[in-house]
N, C-alpha and C. Protein backbone atom coordinates (compact mmCIF):
# COMPACT_ATOMS: atom_id res chain seq x y z
N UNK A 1 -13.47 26.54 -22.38
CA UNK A 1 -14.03 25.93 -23.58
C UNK A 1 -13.02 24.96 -24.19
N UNK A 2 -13.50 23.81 -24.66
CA UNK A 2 -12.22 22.88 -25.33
C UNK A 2 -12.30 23.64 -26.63
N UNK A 3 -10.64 23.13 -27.13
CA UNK A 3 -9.67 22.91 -28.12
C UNK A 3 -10.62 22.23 -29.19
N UNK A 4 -10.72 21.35 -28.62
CA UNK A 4 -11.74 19.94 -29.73
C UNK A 4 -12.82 19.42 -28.95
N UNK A 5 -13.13 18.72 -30.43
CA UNK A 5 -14.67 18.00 -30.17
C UNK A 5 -14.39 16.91 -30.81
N UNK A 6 -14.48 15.94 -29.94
CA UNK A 6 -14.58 14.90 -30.16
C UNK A 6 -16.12 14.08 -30.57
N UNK A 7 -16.70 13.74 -31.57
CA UNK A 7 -17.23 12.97 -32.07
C UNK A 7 -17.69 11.26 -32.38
N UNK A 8 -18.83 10.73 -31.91
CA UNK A 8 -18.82 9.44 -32.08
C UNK A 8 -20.15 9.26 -33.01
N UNK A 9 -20.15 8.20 -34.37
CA UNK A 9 -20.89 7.95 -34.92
C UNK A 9 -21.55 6.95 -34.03
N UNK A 10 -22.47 6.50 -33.29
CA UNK A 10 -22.77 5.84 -31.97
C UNK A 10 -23.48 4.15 -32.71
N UNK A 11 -24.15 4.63 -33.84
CA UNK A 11 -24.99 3.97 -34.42
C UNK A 11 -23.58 2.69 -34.83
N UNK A 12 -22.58 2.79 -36.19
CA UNK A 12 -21.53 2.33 -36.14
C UNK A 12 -20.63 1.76 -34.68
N UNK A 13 -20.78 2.32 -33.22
CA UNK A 13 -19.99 1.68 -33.14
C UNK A 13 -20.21 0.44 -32.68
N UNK A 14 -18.98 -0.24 -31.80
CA UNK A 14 -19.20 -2.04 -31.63
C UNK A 14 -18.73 -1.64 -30.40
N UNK A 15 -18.33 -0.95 -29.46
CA UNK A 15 -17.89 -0.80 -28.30
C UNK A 15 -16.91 -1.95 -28.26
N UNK A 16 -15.43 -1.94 -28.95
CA UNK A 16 -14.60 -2.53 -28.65
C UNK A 16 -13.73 -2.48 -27.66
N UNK A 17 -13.67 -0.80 -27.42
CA UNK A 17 -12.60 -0.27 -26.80
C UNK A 17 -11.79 0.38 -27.28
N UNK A 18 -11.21 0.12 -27.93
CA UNK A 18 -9.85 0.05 -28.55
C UNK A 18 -9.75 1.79 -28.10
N UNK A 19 -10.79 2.56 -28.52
CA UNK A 19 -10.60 4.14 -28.37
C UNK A 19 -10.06 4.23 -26.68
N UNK A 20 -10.84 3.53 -25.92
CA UNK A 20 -10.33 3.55 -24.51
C UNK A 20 -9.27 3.45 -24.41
N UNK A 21 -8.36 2.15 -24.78
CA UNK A 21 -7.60 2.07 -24.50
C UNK A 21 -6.15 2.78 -24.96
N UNK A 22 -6.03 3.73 -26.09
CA UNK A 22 -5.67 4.26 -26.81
C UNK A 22 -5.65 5.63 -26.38
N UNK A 23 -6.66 5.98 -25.71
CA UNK A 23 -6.57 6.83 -25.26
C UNK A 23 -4.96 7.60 -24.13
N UNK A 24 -4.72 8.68 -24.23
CA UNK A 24 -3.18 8.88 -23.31
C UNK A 24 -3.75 9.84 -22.31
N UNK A 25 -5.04 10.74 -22.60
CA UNK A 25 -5.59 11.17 -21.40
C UNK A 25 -6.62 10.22 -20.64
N UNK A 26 -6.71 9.30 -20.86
CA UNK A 26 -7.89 8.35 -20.05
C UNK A 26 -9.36 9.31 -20.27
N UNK A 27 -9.47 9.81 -21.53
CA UNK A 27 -11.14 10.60 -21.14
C UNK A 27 -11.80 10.06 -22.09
N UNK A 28 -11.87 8.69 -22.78
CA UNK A 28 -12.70 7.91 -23.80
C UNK A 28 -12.83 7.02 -22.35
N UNK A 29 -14.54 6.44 -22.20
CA UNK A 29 -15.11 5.58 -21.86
C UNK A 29 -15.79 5.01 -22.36
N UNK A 30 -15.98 3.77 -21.76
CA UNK A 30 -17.66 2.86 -23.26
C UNK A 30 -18.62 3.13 -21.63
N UNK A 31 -19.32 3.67 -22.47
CA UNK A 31 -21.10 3.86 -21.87
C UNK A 31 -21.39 2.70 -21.37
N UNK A 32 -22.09 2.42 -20.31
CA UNK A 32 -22.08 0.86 -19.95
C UNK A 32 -23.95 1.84 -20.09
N UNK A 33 -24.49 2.87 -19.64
CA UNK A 33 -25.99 2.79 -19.92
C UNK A 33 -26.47 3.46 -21.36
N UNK A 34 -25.69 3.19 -22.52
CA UNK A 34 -25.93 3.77 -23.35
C UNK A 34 -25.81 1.88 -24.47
N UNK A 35 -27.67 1.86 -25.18
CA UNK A 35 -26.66 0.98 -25.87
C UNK A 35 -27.68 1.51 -27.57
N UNK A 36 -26.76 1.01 -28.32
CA UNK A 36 -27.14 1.76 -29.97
C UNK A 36 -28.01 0.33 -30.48
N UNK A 37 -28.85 0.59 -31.58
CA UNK A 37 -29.51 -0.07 -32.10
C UNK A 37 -29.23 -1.35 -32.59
N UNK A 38 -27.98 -1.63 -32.79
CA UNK A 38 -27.28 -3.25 -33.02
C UNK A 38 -26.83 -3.29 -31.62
N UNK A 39 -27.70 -3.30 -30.27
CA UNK A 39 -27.02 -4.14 -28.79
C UNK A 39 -25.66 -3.56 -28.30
N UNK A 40 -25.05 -3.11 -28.79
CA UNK A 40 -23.35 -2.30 -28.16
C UNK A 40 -23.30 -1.32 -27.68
N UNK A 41 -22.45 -1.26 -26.28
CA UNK A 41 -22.50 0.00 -25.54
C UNK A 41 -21.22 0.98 -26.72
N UNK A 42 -21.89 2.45 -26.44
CA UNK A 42 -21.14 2.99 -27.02
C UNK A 42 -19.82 3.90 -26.50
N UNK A 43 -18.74 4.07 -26.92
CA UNK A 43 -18.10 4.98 -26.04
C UNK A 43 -18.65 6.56 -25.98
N UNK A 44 -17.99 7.59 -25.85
CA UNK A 44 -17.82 8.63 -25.25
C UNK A 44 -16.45 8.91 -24.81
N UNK A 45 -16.45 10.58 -24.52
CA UNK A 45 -15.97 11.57 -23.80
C UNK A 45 -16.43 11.90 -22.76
N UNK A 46 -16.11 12.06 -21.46
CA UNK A 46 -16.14 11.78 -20.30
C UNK A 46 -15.35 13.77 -19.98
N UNK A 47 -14.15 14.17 -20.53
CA UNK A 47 -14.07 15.46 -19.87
C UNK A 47 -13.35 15.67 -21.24
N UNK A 48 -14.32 16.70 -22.20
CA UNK A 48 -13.47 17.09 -23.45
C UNK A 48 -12.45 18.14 -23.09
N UNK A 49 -12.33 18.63 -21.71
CA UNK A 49 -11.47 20.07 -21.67
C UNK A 49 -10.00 19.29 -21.90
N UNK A 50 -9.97 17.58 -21.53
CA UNK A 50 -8.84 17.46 -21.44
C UNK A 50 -8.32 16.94 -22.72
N UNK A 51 -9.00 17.20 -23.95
CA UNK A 51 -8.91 16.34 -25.10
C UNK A 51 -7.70 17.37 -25.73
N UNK A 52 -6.56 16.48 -25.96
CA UNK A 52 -5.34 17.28 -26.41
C UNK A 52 -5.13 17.49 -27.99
N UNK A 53 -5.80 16.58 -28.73
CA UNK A 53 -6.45 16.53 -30.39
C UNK A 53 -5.67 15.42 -30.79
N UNK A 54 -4.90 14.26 -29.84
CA UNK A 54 -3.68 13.66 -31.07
C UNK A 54 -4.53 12.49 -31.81
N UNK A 55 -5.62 12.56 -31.93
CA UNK A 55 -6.28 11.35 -32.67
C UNK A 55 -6.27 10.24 -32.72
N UNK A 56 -5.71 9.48 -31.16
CA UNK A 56 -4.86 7.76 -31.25
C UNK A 56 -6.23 7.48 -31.07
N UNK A 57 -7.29 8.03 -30.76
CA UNK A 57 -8.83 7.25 -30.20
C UNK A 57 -9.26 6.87 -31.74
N UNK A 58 -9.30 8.51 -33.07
CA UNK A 58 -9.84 8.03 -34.08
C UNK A 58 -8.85 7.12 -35.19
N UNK A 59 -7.66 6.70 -35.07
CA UNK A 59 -6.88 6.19 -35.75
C UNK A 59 -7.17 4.54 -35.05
N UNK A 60 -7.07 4.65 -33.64
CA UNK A 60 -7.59 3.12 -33.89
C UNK A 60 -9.16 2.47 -34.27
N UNK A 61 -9.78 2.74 -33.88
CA UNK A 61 -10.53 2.65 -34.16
C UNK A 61 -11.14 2.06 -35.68
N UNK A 62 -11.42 0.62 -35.60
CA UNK A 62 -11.39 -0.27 -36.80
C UNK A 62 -12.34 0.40 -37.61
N UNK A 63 -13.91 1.05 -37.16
CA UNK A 63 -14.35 1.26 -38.07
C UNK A 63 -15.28 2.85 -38.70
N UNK A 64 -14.46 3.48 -37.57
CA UNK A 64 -13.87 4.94 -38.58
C UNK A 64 -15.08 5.80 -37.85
N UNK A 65 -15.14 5.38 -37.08
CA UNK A 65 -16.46 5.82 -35.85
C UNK A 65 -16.28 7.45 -35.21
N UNK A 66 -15.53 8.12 -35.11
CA UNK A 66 -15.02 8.98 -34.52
C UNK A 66 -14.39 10.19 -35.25
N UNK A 67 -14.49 11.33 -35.05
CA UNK A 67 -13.95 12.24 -35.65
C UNK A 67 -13.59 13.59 -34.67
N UNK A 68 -12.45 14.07 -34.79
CA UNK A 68 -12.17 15.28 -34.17
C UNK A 68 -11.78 16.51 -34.74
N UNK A 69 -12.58 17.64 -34.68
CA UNK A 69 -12.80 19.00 -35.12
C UNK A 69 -11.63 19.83 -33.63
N UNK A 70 -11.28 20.62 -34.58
CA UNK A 70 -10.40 21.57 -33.85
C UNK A 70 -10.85 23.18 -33.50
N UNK A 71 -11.10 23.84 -32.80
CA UNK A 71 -11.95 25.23 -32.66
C UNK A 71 -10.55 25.88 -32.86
């Protein structure tokens, strides 16, 4: 069972990246078949077991899209 849960407000986001790239486990992807009601693919979590909690996905992230809960 993961540590955390990672969270995406999907609607908010713009699929910039930035969470991707920010990422230090590589497990944020942008959805290439997912797209939200303003046209933008959204990211995701791809393998939460490996989500370590340090928050560089929700700290960059320009517009506050993301949130992580700790079990």
């Amino acid at each position: 069972m993961a540590k955390f849960k990672v969270s995406f407000n999907k609607e908010r986001c713009k699929g910039c990246s930035l969470c991707v790239v920010f990422c230090p486990m590589k497990i944020v992807h942008l959805n290439t078949e997912e797209i939200n009601s303003k046209g933008y693919n959204v990211s995701h979590v791809v393998d939460e077991e490996k989500c370590v909690g340090c928050t560089n996905c929700a700290l960059m992230c320009p517009d506050s899209v993301i949130t992580i809960d700790k079990f």
